[in-house]
PDB file of N, CA and C in Angstrom:
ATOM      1  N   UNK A   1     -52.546 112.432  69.066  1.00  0.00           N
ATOM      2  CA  UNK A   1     -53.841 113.104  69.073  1.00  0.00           C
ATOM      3  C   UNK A   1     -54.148 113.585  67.656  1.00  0.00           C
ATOM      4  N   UNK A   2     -55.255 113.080  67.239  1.00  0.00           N
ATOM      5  CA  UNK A   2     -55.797 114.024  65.601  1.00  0.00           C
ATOM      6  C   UNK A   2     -56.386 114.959  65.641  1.00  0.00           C
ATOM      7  N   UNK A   3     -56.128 115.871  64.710  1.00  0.00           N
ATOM      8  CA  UNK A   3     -56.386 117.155  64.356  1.00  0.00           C
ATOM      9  C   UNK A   3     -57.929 116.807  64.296  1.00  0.00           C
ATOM     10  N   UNK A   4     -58.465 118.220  64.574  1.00  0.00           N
ATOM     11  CA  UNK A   4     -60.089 118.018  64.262  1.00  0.00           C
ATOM     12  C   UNK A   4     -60.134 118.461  63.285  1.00  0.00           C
ATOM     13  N   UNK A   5     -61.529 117.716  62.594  1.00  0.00           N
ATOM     14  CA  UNK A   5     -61.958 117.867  61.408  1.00  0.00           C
ATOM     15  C   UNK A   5     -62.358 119.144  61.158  1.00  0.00           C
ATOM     16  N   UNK A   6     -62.172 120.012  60.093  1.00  0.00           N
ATOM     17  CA  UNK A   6     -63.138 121.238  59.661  1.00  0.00           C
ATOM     18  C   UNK A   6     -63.978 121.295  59.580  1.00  0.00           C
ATOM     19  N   UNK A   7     -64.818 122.158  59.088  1.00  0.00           N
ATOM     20  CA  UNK A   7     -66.275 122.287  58.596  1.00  0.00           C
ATOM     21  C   UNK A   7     -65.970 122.539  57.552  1.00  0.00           C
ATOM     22  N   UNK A   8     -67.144 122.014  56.351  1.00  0.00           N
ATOM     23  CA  UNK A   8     -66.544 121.864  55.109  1.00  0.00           C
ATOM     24  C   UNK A   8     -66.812 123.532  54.979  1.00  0.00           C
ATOM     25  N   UNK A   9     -67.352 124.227  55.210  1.00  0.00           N
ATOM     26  CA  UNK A   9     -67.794 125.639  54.775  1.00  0.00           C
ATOM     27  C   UNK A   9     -66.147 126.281  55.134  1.00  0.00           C
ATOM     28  N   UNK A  10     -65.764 126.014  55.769  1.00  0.00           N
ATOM     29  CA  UNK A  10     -64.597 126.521  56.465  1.00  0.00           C
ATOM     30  C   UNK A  10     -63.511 127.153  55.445  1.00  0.00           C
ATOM     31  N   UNK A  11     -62.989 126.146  54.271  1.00  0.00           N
ATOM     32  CA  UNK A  11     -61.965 126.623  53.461  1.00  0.00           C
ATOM     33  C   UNK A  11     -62.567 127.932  52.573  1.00  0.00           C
ATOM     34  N   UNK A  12     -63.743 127.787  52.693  1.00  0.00           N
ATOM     35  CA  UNK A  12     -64.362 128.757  51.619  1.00  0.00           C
ATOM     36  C   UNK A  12     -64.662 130.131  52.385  1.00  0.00           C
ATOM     37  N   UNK A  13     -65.123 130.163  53.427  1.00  0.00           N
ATOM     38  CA  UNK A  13     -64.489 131.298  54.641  1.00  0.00           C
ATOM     39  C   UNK A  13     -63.729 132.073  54.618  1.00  0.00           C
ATOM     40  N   UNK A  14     -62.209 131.231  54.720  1.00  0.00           N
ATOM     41  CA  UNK A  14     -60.916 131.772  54.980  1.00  0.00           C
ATOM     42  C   UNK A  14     -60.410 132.055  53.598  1.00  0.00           C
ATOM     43  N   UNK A  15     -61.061 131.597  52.348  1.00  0.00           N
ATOM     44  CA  UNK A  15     -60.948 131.594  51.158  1.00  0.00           C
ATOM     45  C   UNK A  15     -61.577 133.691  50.771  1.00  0.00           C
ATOM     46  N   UNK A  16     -62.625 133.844  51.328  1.00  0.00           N
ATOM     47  CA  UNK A  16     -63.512 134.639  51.132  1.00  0.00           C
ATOM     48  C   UNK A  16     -62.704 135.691  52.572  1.00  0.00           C
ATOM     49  N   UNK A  17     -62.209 135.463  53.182  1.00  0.00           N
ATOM     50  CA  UNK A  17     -61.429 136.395  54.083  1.00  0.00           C
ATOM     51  C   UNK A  17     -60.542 136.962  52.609  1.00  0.00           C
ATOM     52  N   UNK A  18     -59.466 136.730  52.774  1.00  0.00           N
ATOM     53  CA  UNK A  18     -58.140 136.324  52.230  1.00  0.00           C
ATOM     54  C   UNK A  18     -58.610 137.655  50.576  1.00  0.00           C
ATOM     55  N   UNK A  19     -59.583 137.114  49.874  1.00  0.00           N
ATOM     56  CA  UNK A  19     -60.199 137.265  49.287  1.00  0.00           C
ATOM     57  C   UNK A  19     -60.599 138.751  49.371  1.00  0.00           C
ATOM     58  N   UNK A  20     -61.757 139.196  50.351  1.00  0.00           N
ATOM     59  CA  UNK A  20     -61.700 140.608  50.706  1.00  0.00           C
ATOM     60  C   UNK A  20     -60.475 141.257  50.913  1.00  0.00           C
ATOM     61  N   UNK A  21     -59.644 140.662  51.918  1.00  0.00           N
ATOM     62  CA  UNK A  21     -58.382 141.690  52.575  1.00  0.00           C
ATOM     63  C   UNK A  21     -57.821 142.335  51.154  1.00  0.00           C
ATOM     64  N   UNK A  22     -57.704 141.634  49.702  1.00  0.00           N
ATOM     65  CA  UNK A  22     -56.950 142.282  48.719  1.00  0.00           C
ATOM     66  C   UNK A  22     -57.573 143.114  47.650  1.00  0.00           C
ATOM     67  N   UNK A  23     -58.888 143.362  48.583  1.00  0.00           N
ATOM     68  CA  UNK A  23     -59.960 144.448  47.397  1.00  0.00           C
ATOM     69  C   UNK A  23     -59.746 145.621  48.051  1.00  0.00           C
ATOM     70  N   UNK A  24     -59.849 147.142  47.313  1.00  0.00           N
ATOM     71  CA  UNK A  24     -59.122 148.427  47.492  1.00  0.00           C
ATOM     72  C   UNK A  24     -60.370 148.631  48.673  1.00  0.00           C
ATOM     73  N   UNK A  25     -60.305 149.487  49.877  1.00  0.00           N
ATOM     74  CA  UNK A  25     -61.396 149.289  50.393  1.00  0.00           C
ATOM     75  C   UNK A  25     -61.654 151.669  49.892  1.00  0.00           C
ATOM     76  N   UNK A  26     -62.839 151.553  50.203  1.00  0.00           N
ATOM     77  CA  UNK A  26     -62.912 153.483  49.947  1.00  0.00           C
ATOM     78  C   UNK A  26     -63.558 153.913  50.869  1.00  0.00           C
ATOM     79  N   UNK A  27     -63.188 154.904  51.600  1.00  0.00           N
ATOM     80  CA  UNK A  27     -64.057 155.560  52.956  1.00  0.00           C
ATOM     81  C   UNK A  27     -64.503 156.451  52.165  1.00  0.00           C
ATOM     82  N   UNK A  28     -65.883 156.695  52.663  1.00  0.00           N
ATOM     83  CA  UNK A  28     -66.587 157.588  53.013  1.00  0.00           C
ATOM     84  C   UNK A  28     -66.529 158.490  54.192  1.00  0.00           C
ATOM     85  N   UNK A  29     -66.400 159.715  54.526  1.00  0.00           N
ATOM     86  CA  UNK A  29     -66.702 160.461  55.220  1.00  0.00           C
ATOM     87  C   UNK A  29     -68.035 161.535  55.739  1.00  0.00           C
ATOM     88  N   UNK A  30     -68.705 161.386  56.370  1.00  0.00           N
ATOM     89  CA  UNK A  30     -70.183 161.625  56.293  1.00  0.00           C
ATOM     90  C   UNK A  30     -70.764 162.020  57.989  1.00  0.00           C
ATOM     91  N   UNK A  31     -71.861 162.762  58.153  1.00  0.00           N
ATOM     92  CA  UNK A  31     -72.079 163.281  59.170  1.00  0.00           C
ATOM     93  C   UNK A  31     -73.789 162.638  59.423  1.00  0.00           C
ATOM     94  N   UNK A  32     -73.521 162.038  60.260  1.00  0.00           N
ATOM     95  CA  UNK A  32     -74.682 160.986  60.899  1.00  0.00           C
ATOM     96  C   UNK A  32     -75.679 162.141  61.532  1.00  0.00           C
ATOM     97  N   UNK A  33     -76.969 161.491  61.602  1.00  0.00           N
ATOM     98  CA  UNK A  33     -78.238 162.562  61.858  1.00  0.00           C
ATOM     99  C   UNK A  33     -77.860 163.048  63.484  1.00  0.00           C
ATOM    100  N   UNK A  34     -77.000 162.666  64.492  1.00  0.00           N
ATOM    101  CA  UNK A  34     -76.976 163.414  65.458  1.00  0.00           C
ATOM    102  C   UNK A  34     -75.465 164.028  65.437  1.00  0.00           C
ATOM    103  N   UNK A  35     -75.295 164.271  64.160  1.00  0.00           N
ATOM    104  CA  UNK A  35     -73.832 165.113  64.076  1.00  0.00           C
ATOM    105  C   UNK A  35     -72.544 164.617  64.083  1.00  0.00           C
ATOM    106  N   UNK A  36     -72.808 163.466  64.690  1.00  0.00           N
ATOM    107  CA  UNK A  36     -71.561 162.346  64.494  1.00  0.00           C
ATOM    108  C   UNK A  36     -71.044 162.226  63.250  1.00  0.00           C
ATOM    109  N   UNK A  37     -69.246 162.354  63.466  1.00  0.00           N
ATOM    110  CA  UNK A  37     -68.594 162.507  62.312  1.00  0.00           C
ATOM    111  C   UNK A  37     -68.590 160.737  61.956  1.00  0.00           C
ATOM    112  N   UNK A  38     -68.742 160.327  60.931  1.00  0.00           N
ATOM    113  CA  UNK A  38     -68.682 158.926  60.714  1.00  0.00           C
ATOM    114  C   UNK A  38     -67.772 158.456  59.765  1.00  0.00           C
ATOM    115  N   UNK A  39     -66.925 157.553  59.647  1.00  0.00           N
ATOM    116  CA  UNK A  39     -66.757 156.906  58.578  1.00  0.00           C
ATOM    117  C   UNK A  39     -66.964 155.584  58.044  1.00  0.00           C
ATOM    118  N   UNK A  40     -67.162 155.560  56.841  1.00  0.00           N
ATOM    119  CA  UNK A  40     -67.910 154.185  56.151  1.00  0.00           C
ATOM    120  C   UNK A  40     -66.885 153.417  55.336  1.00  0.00           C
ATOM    121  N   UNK A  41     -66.393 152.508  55.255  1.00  0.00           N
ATOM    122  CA  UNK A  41     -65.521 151.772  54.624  1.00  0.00           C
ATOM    123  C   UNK A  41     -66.567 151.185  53.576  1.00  0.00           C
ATOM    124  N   UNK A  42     -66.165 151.063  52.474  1.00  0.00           N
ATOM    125  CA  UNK A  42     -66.806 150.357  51.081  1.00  0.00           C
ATOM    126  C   UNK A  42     -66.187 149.986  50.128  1.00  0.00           C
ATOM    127  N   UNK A  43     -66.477 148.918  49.503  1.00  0.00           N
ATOM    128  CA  UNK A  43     -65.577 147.597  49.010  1.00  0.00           C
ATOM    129  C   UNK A  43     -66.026 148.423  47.101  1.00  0.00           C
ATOM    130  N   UNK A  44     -65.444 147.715  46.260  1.00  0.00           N
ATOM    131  CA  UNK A  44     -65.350 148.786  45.092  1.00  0.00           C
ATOM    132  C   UNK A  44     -66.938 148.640  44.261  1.00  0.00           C
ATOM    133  N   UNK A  45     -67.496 147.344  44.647  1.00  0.00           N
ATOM    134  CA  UNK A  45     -69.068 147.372  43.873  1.00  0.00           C
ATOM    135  C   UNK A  45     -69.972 148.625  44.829  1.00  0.00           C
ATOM    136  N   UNK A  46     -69.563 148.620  46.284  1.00  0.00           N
ATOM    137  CA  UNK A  46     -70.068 149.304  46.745  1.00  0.00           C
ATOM    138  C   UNK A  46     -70.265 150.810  46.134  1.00  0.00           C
ATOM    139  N   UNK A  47     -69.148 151.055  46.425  1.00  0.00           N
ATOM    140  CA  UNK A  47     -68.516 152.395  46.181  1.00  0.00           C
ATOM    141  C   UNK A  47     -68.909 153.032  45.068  1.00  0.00           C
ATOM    142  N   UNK A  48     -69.709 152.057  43.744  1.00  0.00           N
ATOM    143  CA  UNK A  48     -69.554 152.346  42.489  1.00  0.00           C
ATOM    144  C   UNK A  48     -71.231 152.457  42.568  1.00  0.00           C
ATOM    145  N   UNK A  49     -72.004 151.477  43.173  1.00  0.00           N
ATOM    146  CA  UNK A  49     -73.532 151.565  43.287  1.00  0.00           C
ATOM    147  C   UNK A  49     -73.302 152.879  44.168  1.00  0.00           C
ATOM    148  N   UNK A  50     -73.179 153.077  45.473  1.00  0.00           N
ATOM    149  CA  UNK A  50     -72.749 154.328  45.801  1.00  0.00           C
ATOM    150  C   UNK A  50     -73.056 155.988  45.109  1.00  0.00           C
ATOM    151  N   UNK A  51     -71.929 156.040  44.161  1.00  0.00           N
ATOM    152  CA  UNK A  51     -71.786 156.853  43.199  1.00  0.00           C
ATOM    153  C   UNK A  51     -72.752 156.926  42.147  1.00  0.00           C
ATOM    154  N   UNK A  52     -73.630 155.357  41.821  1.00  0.00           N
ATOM    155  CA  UNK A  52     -74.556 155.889  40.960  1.00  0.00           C
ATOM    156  C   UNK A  52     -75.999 156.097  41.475  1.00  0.00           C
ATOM    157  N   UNK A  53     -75.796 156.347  42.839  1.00  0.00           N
ATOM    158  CA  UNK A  53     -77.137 156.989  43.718  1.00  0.00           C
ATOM    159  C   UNK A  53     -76.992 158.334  43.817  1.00  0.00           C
ATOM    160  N   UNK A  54     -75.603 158.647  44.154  1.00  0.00           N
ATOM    161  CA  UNK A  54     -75.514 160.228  44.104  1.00  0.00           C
ATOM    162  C   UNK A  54     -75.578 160.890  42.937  1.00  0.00           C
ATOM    163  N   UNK A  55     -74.787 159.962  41.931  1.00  0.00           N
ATOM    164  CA  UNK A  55     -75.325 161.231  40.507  1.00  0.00           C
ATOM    165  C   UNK A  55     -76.560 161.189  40.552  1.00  0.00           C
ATOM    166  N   UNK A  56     -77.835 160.391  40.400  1.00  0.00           N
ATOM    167  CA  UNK A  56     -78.914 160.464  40.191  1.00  0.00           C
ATOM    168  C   UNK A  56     -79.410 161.245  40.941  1.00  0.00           C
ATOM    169  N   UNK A  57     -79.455 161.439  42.284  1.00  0.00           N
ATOM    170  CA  UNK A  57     -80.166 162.586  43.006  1.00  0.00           C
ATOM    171  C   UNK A  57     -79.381 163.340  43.320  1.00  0.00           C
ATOM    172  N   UNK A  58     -78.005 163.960  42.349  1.00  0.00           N
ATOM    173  CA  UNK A  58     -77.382 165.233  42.005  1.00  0.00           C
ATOM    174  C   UNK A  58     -76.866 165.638  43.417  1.00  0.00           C
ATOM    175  N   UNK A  59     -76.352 164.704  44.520  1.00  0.00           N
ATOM    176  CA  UNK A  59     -75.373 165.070  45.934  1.00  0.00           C
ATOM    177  C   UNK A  59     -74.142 164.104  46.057  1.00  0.00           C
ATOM    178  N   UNK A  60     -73.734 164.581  47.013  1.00  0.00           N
ATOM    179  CA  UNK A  60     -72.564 164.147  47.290  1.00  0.00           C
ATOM    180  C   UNK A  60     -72.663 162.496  47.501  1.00  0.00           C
ATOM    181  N   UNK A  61     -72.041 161.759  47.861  1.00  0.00           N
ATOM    182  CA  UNK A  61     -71.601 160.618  48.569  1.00  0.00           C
ATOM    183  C   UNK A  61     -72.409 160.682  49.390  1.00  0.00           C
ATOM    184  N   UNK A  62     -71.423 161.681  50.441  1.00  0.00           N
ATOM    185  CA  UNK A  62     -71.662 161.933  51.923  1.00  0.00           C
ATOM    186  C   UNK A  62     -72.997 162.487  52.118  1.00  0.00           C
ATOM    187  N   UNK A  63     -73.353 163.038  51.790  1.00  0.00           N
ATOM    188  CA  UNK A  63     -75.110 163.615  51.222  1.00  0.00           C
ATOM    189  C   UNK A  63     -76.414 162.617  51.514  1.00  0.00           C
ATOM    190  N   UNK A  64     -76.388 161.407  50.637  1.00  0.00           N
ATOM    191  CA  UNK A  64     -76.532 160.186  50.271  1.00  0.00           C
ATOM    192  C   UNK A  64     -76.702 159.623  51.702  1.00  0.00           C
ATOM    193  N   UNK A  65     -75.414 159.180  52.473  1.00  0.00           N
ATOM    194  CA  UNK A  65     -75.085 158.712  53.463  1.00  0.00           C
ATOM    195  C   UNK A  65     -75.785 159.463  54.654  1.00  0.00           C
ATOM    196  N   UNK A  66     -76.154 160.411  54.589  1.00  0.00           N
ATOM    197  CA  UNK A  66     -76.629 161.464  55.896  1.00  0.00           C
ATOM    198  C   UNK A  66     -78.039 161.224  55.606  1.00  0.00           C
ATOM    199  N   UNK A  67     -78.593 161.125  54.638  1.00  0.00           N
ATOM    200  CA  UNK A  67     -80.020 161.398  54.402  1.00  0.00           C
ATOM    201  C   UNK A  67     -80.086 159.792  54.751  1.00  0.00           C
ATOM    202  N   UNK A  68     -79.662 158.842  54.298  1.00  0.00           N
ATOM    203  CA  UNK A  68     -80.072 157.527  54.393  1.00  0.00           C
ATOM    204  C   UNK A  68     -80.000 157.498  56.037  1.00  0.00           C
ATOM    205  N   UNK A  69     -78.761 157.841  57.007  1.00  0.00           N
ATOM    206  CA  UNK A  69     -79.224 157.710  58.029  1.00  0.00           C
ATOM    207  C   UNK A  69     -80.878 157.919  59.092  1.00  0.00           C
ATOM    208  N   UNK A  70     -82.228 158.594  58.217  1.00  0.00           N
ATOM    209  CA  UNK A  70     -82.618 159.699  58.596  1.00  0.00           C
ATOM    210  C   UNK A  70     -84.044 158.230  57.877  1.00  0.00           C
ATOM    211  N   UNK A  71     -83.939 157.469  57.596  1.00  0.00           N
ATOM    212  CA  UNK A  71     -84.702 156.490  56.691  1.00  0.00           C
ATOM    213  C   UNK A  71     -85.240 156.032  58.147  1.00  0.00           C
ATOM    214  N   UNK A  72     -86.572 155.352  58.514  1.00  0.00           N
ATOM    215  CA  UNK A  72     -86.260 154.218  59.323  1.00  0.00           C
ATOM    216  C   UNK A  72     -86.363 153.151  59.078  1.00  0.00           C
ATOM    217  N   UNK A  73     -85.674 152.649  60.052  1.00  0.00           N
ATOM    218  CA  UNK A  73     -85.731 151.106  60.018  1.00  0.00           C
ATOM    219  C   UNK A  73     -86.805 150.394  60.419  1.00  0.00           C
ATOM    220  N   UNK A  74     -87.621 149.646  59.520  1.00  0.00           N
ATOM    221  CA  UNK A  74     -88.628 148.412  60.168  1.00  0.00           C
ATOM    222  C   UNK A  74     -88.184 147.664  60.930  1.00  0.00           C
ATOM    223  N   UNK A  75     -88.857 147.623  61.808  1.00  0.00           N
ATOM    224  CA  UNK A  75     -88.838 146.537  62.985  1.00  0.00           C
ATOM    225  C   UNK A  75     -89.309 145.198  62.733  1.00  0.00           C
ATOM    226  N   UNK A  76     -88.788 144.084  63.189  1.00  0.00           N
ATOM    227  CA  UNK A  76     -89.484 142.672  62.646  1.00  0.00           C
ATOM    228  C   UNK A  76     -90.596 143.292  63.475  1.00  0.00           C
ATOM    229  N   UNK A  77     -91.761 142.301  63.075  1.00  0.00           N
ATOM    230  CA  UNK A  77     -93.052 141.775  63.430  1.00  0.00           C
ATOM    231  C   UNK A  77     -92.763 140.975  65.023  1.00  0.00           C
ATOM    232  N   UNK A  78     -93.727 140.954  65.920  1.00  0.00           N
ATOM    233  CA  UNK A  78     -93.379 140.969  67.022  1.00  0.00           C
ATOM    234  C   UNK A  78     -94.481 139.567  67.154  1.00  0.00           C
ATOM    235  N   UNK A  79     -94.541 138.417  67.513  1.00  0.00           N
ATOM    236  CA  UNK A  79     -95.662 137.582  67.283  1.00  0.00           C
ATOM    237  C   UNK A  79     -97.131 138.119  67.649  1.00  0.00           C
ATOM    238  N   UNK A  80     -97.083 138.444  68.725  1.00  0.00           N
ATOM    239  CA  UNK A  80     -98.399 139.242  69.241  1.00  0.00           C
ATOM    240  C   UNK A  80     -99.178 140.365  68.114  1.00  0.00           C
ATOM    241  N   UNK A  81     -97.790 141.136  67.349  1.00  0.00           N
ATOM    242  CA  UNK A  81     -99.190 141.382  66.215  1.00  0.00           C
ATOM    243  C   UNK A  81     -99.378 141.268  65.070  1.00  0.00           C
ATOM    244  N   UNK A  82     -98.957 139.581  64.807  1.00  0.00           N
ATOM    245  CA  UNK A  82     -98.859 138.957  63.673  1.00  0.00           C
ATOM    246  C   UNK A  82    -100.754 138.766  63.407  1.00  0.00           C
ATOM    247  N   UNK A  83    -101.118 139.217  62.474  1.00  0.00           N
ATOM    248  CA  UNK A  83    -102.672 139.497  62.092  1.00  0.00           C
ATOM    249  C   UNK A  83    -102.781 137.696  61.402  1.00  0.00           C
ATOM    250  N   UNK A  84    -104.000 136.695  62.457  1.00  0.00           N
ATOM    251  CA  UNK A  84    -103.762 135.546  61.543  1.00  0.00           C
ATOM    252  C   UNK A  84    -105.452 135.867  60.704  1.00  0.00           C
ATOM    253  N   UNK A  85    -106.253 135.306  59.705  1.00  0.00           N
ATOM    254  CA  UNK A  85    -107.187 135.770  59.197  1.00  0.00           C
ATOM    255  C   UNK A  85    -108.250 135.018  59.887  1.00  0.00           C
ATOM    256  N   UNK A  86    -109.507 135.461  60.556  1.00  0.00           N
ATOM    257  CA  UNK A  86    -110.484 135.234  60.982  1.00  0.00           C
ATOM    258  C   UNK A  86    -110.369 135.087  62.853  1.00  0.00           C
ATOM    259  N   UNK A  87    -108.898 135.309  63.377  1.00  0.00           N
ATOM    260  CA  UNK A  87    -108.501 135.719  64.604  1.00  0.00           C
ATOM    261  C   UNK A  87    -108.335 137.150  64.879  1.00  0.00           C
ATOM    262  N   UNK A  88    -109.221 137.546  66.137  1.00  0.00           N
ATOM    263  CA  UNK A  88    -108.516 138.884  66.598  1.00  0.00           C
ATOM    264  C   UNK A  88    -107.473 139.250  67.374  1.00  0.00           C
ATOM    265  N   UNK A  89    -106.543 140.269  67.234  1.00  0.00           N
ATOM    266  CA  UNK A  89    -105.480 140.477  67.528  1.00  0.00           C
ATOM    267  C   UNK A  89    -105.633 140.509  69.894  1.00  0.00           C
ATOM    268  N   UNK A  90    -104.454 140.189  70.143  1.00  0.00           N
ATOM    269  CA  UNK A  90    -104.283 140.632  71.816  1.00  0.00           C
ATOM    270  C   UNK A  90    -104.875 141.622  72.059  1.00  0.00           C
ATOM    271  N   UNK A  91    -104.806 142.366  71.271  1.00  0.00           N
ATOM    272  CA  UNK A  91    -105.403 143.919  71.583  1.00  0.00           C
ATOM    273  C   UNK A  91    -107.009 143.663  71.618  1.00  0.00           C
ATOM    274  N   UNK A  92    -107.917 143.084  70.536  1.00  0.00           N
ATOM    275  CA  UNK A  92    -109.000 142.369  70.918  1.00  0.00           C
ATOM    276  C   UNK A  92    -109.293 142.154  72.217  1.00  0.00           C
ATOM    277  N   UNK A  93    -108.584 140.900  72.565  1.00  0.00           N
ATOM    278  CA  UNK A  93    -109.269 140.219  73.621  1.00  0.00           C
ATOM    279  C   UNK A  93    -109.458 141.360  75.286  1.00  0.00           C
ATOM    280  N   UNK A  94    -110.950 140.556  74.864  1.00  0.00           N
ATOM    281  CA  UNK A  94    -111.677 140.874  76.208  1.00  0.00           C
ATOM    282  C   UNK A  94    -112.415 142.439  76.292  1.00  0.00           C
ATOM    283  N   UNK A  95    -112.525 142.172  74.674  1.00  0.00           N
ATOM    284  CA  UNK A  95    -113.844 143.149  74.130  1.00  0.00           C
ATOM    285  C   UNK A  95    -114.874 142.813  73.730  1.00  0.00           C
ATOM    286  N   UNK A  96    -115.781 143.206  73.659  1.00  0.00           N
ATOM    287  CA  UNK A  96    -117.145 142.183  73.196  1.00  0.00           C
ATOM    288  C   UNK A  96    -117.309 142.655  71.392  1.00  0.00           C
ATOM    289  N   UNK A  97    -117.906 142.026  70.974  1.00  0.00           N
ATOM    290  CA  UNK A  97    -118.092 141.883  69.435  1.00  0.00           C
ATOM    291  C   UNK A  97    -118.034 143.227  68.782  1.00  0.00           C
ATOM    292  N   UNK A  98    -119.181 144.418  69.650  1.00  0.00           N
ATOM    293  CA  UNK A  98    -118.651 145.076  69.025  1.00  0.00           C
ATOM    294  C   UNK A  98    -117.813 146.436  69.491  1.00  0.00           C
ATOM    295  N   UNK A  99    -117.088 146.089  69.900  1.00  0.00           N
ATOM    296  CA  UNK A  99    -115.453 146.629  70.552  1.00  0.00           C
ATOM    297  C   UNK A  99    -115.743 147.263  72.281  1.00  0.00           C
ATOM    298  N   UNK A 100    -115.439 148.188  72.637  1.00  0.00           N
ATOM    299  CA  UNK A 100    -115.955 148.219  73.636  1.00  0.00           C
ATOM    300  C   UNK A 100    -115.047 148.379  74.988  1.00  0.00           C
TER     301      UNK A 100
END
């Protein structure tokens, strides 16, 4: 019986595993917007962009990390209210011209 073939992406994968496992990793410790104690694992570019967000707005790490929780997140676009130009939206239909 022969071995199955790889995927060529494959060596570069396990290459890029292998790869992470031997970078220093740095927790963060930080308190999430509903009080949850959290911790954040971060790889050393991280850790270092990180650090040059907190000096700049003069807080902690963990500071940083609490307030960013508190950001929101955009939602994709949902097709229905994708705006196309010279179409009116779902919400339109089955209004007369001028709204109604």
């Amino acid at each position: 019986m022969a071995a199955a073939q790889a995927p060529d992406d494959e060596p570069a994968f396990l290459r890029d595993l292998v790869k992470a496992s031997r970078q220093k990793i740095h927790h963060v410790q930080w308190k999430d917007r509903d009080g949850t104690s959290r911790q954040t694992a971060l790889t050393q570019p991280e850790v270092v962009r990180l650090n040059v967000i907190a000096s700049r707005m003069g807080v902690s790490k963990s500071e940083v990390l609490r307030q960013a929780a508190h950001v929101p997140v955009e939602k994709p676009a949902r097709a229905a209210s994708i705006a196309v130009p010279g179409a009116g939206s779902l919400a339109d239909e089955g209004k007369g011209v001028g709204g109604g």
